[in-house]
Protein backbone atom coordinates (compact mmCIF):
# COMPACT_ATOMS: atom_id res chain seq x y z
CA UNK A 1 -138.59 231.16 182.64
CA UNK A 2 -134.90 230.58 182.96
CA UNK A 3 -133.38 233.38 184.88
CA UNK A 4 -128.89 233.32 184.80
CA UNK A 5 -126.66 235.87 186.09
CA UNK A 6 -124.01 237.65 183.77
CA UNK A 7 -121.62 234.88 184.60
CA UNK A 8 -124.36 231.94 183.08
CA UNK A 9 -125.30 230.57 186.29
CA UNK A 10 -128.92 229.38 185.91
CA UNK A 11 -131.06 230.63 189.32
CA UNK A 12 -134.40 230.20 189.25
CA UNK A 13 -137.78 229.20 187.11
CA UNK A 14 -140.53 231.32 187.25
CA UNK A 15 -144.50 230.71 185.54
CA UNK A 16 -145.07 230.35 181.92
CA UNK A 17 -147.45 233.04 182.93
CA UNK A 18 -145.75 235.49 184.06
CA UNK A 19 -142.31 234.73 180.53
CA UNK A 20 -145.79 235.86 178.30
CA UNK A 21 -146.67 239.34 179.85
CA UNK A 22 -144.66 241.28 177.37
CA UNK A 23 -143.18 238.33 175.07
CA UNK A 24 -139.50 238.67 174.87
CA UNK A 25 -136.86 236.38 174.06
CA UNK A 26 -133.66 237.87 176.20
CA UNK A 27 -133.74 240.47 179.17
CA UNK A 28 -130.80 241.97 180.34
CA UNK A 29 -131.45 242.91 184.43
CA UNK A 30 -130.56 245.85 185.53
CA UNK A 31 -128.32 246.94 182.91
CA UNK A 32 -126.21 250.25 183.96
CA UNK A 33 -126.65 252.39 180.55
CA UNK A 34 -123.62 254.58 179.53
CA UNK A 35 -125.33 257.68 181.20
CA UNK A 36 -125.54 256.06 184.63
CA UNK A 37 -129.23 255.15 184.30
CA UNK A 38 -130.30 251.43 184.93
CA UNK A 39 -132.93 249.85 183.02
CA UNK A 40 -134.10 246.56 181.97
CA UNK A 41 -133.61 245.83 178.58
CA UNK A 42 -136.11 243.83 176.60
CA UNK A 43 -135.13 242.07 173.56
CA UNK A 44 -137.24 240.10 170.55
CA UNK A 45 -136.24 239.19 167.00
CA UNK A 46 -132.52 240.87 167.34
CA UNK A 47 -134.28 244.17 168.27
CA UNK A 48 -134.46 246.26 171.57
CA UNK A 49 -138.43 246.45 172.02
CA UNK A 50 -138.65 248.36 175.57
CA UNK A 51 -136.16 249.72 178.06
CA UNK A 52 -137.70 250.48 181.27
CA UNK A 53 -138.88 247.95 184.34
CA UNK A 54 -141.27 245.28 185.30
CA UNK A 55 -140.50 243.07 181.78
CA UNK A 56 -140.32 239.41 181.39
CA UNK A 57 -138.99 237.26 178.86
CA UNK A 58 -137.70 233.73 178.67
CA UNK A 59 -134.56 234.26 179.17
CA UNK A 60 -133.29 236.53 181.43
CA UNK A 61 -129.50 238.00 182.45
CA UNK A 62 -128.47 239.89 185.49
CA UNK A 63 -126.24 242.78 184.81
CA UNK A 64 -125.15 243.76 188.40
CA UNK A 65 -122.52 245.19 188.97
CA UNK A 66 -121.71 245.55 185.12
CA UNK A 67 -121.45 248.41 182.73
CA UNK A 68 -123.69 247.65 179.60
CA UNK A 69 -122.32 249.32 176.05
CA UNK A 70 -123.65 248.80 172.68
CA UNK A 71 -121.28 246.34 170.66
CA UNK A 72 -118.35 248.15 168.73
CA UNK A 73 -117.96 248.60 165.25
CA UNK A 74 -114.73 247.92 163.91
CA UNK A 75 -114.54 248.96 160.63
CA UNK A 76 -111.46 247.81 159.51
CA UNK A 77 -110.18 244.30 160.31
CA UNK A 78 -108.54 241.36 157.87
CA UNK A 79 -109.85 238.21 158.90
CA UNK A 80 -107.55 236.37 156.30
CA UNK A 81 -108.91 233.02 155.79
CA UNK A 82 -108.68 230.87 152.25
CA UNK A 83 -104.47 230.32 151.87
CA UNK A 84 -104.13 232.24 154.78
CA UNK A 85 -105.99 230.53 157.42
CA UNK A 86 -103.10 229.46 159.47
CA UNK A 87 -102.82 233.11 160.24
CA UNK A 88 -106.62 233.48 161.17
CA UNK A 89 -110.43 232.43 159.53
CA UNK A 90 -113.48 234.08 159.67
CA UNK A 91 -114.37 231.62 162.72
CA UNK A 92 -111.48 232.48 164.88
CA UNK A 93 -111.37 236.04 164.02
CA UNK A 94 -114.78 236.71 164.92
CA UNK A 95 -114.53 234.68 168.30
CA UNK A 96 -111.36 237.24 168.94
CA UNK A 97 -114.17 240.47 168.11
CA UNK A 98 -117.19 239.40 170.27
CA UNK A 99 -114.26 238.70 173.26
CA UNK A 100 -113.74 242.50 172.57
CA UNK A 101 -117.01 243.84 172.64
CA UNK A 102 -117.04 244.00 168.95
CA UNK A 103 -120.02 242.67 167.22
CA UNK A 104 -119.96 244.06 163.86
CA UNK A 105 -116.67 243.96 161.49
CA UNK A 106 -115.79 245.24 158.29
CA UNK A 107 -113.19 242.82 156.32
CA UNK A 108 -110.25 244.43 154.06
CA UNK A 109 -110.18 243.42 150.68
CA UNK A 110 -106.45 242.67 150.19
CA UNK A 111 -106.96 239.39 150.62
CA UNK A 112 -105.08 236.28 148.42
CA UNK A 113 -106.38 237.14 145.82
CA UNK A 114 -107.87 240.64 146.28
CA UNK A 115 -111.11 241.30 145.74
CA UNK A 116 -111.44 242.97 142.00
CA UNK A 117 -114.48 241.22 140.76
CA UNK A 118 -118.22 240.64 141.86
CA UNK A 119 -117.33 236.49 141.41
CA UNK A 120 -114.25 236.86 143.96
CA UNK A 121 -116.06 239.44 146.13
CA UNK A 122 -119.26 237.07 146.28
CA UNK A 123 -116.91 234.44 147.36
CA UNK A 124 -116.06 236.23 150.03
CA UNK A 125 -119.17 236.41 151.21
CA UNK A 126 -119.81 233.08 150.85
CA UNK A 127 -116.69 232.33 153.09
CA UNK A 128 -117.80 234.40 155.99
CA UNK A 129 -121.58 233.35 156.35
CA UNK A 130 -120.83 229.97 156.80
CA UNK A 131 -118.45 230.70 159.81
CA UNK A 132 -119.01 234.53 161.33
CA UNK A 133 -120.32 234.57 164.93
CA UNK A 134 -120.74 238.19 164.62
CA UNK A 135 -122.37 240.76 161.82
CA UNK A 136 -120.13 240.89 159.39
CA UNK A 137 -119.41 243.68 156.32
CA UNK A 138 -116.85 243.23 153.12
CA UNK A 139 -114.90 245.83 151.54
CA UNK A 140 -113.93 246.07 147.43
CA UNK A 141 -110.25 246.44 146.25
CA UNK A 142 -110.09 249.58 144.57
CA UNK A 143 -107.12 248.95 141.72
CA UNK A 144 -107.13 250.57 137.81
CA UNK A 145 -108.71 247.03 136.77
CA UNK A 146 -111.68 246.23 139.48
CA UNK A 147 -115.00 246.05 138.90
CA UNK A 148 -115.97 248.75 140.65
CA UNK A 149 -119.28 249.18 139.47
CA UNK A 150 -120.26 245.27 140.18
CA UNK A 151 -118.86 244.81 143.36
CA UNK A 152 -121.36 247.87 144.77
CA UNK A 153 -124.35 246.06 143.31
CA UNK A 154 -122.90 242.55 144.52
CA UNK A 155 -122.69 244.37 148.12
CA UNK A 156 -119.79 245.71 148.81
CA UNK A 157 -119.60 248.27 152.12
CA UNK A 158 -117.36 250.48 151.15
CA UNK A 159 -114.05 250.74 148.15
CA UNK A 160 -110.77 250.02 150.03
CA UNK A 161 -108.46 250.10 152.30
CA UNK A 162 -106.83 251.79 149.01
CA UNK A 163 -103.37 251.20 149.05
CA UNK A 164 -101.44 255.06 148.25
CA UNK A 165 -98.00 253.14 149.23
CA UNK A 166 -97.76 249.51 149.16
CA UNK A 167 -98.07 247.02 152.18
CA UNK A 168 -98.70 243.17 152.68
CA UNK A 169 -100.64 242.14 150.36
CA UNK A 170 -101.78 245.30 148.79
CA UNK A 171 -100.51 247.24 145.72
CA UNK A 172 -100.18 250.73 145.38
CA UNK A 173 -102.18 252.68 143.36
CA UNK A 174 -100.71 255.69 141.55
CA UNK A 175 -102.12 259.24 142.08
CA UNK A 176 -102.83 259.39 138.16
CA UNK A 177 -105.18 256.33 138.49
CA UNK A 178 -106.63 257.10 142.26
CA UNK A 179 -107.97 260.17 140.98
CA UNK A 180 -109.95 258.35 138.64
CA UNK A 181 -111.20 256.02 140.58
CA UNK A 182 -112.01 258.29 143.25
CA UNK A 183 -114.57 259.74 140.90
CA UNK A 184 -116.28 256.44 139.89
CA UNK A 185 -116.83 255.42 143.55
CA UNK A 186 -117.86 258.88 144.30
CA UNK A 187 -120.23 258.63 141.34
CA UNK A 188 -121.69 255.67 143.33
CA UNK A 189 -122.40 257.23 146.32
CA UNK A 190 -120.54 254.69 148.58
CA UNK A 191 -117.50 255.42 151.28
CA UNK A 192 -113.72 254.98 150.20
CA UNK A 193 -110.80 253.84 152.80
CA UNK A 194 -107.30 255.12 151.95
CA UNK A 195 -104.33 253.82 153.50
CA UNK A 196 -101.94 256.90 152.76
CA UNK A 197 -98.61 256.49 153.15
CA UNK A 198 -95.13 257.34 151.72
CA UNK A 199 -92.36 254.07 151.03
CA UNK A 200 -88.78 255.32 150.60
CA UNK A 201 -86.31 253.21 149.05
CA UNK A 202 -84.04 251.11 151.91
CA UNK A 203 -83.80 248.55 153.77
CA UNK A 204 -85.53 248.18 156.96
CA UNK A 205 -83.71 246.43 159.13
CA UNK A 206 -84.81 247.53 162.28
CA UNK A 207 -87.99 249.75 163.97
CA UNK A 208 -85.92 253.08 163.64
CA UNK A 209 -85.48 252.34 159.83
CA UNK A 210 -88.79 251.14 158.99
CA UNK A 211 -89.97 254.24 160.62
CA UNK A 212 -87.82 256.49 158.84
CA UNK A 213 -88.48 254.49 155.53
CA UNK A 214 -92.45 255.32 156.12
CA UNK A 215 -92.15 258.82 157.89
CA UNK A 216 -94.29 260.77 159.65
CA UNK A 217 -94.59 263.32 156.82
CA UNK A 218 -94.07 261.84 154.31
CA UNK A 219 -97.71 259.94 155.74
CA UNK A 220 -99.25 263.64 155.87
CA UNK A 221 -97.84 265.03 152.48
CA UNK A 222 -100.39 261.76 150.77
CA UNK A 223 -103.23 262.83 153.38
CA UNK A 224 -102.63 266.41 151.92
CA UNK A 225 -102.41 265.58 148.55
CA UNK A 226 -105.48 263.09 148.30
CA UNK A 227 -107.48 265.42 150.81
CA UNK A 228 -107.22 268.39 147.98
CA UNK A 229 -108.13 266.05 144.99
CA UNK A 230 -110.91 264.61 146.20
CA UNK A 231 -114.41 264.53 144.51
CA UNK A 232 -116.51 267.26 146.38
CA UNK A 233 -119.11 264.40 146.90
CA UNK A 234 -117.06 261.57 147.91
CA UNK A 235 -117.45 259.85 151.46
CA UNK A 236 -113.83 259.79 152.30
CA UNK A 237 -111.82 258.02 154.86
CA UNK A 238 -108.25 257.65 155.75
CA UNK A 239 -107.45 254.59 157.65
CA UNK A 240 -104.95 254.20 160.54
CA UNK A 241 -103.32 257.40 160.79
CA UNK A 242 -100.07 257.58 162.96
CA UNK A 243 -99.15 260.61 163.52
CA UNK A 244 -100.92 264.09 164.80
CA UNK A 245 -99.38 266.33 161.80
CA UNK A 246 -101.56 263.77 159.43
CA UNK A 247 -104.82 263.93 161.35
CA UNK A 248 -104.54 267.49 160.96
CA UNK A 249 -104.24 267.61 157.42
CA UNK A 250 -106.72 265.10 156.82
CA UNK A 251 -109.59 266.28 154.60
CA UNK A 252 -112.27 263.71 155.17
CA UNK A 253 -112.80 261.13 158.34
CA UNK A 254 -110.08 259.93 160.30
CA UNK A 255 -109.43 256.58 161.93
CA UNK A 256 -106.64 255.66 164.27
CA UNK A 257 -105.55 252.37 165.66
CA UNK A 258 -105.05 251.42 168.95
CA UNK A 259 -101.01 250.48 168.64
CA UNK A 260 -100.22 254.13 167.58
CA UNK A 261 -102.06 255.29 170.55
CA UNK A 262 -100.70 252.85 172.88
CA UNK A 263 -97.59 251.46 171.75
CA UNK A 264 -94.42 252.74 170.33
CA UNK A 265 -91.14 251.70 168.74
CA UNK A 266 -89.26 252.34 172.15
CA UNK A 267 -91.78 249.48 173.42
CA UNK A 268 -89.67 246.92 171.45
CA UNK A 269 -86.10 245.71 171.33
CA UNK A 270 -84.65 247.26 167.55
CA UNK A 271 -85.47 243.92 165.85
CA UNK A 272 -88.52 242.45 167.13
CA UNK A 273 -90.49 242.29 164.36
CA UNK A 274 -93.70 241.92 166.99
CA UNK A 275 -94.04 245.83 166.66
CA UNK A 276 -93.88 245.93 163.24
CA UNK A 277 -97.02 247.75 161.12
CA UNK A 278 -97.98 249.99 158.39
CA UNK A 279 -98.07 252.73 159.21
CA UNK A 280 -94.81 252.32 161.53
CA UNK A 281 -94.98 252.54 164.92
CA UNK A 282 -94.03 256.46 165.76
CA UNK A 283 -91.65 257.75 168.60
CA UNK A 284 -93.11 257.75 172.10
CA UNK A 285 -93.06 261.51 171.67
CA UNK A 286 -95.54 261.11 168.51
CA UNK A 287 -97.37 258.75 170.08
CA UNK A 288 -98.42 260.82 172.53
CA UNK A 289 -99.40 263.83 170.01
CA UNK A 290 -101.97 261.38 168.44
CA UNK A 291 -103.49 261.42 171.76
CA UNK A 292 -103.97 265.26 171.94
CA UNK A 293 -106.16 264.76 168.70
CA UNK A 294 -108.29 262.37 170.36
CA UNK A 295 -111.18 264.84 169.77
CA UNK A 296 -110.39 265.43 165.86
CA UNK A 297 -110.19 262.10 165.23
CA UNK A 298 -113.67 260.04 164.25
CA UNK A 299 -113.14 256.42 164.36
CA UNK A 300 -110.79 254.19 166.61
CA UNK A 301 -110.49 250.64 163.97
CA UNK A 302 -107.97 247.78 165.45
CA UNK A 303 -106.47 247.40 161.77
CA UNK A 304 -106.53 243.81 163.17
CA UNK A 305 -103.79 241.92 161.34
CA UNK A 306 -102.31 238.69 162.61
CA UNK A 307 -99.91 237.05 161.74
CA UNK A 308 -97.99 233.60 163.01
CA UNK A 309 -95.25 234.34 165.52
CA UNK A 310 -92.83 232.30 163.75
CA UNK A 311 -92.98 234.86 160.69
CA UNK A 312 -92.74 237.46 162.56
CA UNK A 313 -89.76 235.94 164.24
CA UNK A 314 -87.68 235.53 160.85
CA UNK A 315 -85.13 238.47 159.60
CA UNK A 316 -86.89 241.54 160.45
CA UNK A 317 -86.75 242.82 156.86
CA UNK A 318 -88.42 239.62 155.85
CA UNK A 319 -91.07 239.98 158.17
CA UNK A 320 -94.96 240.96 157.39
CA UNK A 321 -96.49 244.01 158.81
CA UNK A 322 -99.11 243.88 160.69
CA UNK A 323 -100.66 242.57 164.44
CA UNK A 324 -103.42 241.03 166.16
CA UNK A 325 -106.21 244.21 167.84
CA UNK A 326 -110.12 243.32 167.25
CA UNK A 327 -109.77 241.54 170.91
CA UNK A 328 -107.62 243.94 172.86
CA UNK A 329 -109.21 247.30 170.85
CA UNK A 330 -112.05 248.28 173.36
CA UNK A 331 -110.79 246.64 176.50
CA UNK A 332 -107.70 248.76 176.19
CA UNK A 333 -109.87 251.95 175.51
CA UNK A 334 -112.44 251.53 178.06
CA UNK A 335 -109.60 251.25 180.79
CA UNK A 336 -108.65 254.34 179.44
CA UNK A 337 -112.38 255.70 180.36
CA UNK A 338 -112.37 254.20 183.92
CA UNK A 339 -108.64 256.31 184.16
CA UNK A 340 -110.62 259.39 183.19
CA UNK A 341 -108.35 259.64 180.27
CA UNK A 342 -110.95 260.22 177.62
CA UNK A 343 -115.04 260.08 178.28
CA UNK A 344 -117.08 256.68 177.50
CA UNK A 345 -119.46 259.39 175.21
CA UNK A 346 -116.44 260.02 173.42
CA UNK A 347 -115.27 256.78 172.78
CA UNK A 348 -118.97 255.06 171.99
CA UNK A 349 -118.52 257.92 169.38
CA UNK A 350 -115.58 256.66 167.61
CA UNK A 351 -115.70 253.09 168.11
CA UNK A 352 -120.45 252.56 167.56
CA UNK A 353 -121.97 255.68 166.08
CA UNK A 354 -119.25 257.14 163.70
CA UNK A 355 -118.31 254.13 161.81
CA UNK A 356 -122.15 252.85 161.30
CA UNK A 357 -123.24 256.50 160.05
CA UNK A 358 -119.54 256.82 157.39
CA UNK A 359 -120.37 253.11 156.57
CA UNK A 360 -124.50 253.76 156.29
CA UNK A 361 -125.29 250.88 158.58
CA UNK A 362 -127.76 250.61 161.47
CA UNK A 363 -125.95 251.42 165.23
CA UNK A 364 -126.63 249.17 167.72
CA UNK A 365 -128.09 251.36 171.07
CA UNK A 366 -131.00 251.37 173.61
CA UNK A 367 -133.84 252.73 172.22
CA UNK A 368 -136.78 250.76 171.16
CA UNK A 369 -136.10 248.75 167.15
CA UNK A 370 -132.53 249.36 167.55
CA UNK A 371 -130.26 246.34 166.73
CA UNK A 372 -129.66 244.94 170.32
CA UNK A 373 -126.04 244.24 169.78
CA UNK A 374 -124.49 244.91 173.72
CA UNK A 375 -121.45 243.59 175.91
CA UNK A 376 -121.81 243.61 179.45
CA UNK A 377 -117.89 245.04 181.00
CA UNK A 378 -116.93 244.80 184.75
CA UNK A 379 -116.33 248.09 186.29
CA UNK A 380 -112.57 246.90 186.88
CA UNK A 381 -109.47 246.34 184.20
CA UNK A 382 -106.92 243.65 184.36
CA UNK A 383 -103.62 242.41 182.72
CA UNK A 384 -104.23 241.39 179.30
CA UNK A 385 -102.50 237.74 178.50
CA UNK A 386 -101.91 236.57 175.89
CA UNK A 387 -102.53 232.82 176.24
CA UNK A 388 -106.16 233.74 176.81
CA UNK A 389 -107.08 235.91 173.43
CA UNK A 390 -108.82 233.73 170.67
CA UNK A 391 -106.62 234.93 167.36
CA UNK A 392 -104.83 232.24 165.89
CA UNK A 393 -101.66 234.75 165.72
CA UNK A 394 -101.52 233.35 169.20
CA UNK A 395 -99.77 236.53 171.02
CA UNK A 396 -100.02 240.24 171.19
CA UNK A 397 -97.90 243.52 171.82
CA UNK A 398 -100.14 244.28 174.54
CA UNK A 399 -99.23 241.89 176.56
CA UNK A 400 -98.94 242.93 180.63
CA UNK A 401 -101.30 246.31 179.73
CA UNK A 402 -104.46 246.87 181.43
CA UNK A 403 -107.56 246.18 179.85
CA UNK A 404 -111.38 245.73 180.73
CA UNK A 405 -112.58 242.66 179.00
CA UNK A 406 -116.69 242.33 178.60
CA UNK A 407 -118.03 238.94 180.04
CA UNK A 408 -121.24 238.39 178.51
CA UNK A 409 -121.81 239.58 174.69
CA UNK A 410 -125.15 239.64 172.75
CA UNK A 411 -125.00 239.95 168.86
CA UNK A 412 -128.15 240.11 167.14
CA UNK A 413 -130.50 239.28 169.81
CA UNK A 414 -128.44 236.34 171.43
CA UNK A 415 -126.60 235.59 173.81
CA UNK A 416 -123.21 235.30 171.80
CA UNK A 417 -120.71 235.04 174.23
CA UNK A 418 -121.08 234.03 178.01
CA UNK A 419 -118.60 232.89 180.39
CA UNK A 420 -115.99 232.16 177.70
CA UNK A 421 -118.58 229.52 176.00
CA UNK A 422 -120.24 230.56 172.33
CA UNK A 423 -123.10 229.92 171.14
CA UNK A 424 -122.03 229.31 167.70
CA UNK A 425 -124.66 231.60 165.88
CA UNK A 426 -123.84 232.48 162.62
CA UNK A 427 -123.96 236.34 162.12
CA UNK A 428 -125.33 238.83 159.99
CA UNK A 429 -123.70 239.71 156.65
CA UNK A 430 -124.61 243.91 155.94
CA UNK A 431 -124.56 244.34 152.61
CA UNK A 432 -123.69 248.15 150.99
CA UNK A 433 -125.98 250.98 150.23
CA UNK A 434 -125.69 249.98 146.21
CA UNK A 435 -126.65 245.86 146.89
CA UNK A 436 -128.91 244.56 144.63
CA UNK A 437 -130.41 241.19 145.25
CA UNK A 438 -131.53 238.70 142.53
CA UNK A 439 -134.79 240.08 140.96
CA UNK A 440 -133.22 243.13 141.08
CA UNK A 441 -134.74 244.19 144.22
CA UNK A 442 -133.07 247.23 146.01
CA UNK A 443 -132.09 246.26 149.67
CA UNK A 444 -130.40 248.83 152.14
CA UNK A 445 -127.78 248.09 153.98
CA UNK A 446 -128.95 248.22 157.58
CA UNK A 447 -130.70 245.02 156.24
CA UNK A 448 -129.11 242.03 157.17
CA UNK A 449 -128.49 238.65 154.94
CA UNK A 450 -126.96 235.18 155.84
């Protein structure tokens, strides 16, 4: 068999004999689980099927010295693609998430054009199984004229990010028309995503007034709103909240991004359009309120955005919101474990187990038929550059910080990602709960489809 360390150094070759005794295709050596016990990890057909000692299989990785998590889920990226590909395409934005530890993501529907029908949904699809390296899940535009209905048969994960204030590339939907819609998709069964925010009139020329012009309460007064008209039985989530007053009002899941826990406004000069986002990036002051609801809130999600640094080095005003995170996302947080600022349980909580379970798709983890999605992570962080991320954006505000970067990342069985080279394996699309194949045969949605 072919034995390689973590790096992808090939050692040694052992018998045929001895590759057959329990008939595996990938072993990872002495992996260090997240509760400090080591085990070899045994892995056929893109499931885990034995943790424990004395395996063989015909490939085989050594995890000294390394720190062996199950791969993220981040459930809310925009992978852009189609007449936005100079920004980023399904290809390049998935390279950026397994460099991250992330091998499942969930795309955002406000694409160009959104998705409000099962043709341009399919399409969508289509586009990211023939170029995903990692599992992959699509999201429905929830506006007065989709097709709700069709897009949950056609597959769709989940209904939004739904836009309560509008941002690039997404519409607002009034509060008349989301409470309607809020009951259809809660009629379904499936999950909705709610980007709740409040847009002033103004001009925002700077940080300070693109803050002010998207406040911190005005953000909480739509959380408080939408949290009391909610359909009893509706799944819902609110996306990317910045501020502590919101999380706290939030009735329903909660997500938050890595820039408003790590980054802001005082970060950037007025006009550098580099730290501009919707939500805004809050006062250093704010910021670090989020952080003392690190235990209320249930999802971490990069909100992964790019864009080219050339427009977002145009008149501030003019500039898109948004920036680059599905690389940076868990390296940032798990140097935050090895700190002792938060616990790994808590953050394989937020950023694994809560997102599968809200989104109704299989977790990756260590027990025999689970999905063997894992990075391997040094037990040391260092200074993100970068010059050595894989968006196409090409830079991001994290720039100096310290992060823990994983060095060898398996996605459904294979090695993905090892010593900066990829395999090039196509990943898994994960259809919704409601997907109904041709024939009209039910599928669930821990069932994966290329």
């Amino acid at each position: 068999m072919r034995r390689r360390n973590a790096s992808g150094d090939r050692d040694t070759r052992e018998s045929r004999s001895d590759m057959e005794v329990q008939g595996g295709e990938l072993l990872l050596k002495g992996a260090l689980l997240p509760g400090g016990r080591r085990a070899d990890i045994l892995i056929a057909a893109g499931k885990v099927i034995h943790v424990g000692a004395g395996t063989r299989a015909e490939e085989v990785v050594d995890c000294s010295g390394l720190l062996c998590l199950p791969g993220a889920v981040d459930m809310h990226v925009h992978m852009r693609g189609g007449g936005q590909a100079h920004k980023e395409d399904w290809r390049t934005g998935s390279m950026s998430a397994l460099a991250g530890g992330v091998t499942t993501v969930v795309d955002q529907p406000n694409t160009l054009p959104p998705l409000t029908t099962e043709d341009l949904f399919s399409a969508r699809v289509r586009e990211a199984a023939a170029a995903c390296l990692c599992n992959f899940g699509v999201n429905a535009a929830v506006t007065p004229a989709a097709d709700i209905e069709g897009m949950w048969k056609a597959g769709a994960l989940a209904f939004g990010e739904t836009f309560a204030a509008p941002s690039s590339y997404g519409d607002a939907v009034g509060m008349g028309d989301l409470r309607i819609l809020m009951g259809r998709i809660a009629a379904l069964g499936a999950p909705m995503t709610v980007h709740a925010e409040e847009s002033l009139p103004g001009v925002d020329a700077t940080l300070a007034a693109h803050d002010a012009l998207r406040p911190a309460h005005g953000e909480r007064k739509i959380v408080e709103e939408i949290s009391r008209m909610r359909p009893q039985t509706l799944s819902l989530h609110f996306c990317h909240l910045s501020s502590a007053g919101s999380v706290d009002a939030a009735r329903g899941s909660v997500e938050a991004t890595p820039h408003h826990l790590f980054l802001s406004r005082e970060r950037f000069a007025p006009t550098d359009a580099r730290g501009k986002v919707n939500p805004p990036l809050r006062s250093d002051p704010e910021r670090k309120r989020l952080w003392s609801r690190w235990d209320r809130i249930d999802v971490i999600a990069s909100d992964h955005a790019p864009h080219a640094l050339a427009e977002k080095a145009g008149e501030f005003s003019a500039a898109p919101s948004g920036i680059p995170g599905v690389e940076t996302m868990m390296p940032l947080l798990l140097a935050e474990v090895y700190r002792g600022t938060v616990t790994l349980a808590s953050l394989l909580a937020k950023t694994v187990h809560a997102p599968a379970r809200i989104l109704g798709i299989e977790a990756p983890g260590f027990s025999k038929g689970c999905r063997a999605d894992f990075a391997l992570y040094p037990k040391e962080a260092s200074s993100i550059r970068g010059d050595l991320l894989h968006s196409k954006a090409g830079w991001t505000p994290y720039e100096g910080m310290q992060a823990a970067f994983p060095v060898t990342v398996i996605a459904g069985g294979h090695l993905a990602l090892q010593k900066g080279e990829y395999a090039g394996i196509r990943g898994a699309w994960l259809p919704g709960r409601g997907y109904i194949c041709e024939g009209d045969v039910h599928v669930h949605a821990d069932t994966a489809h290329l």
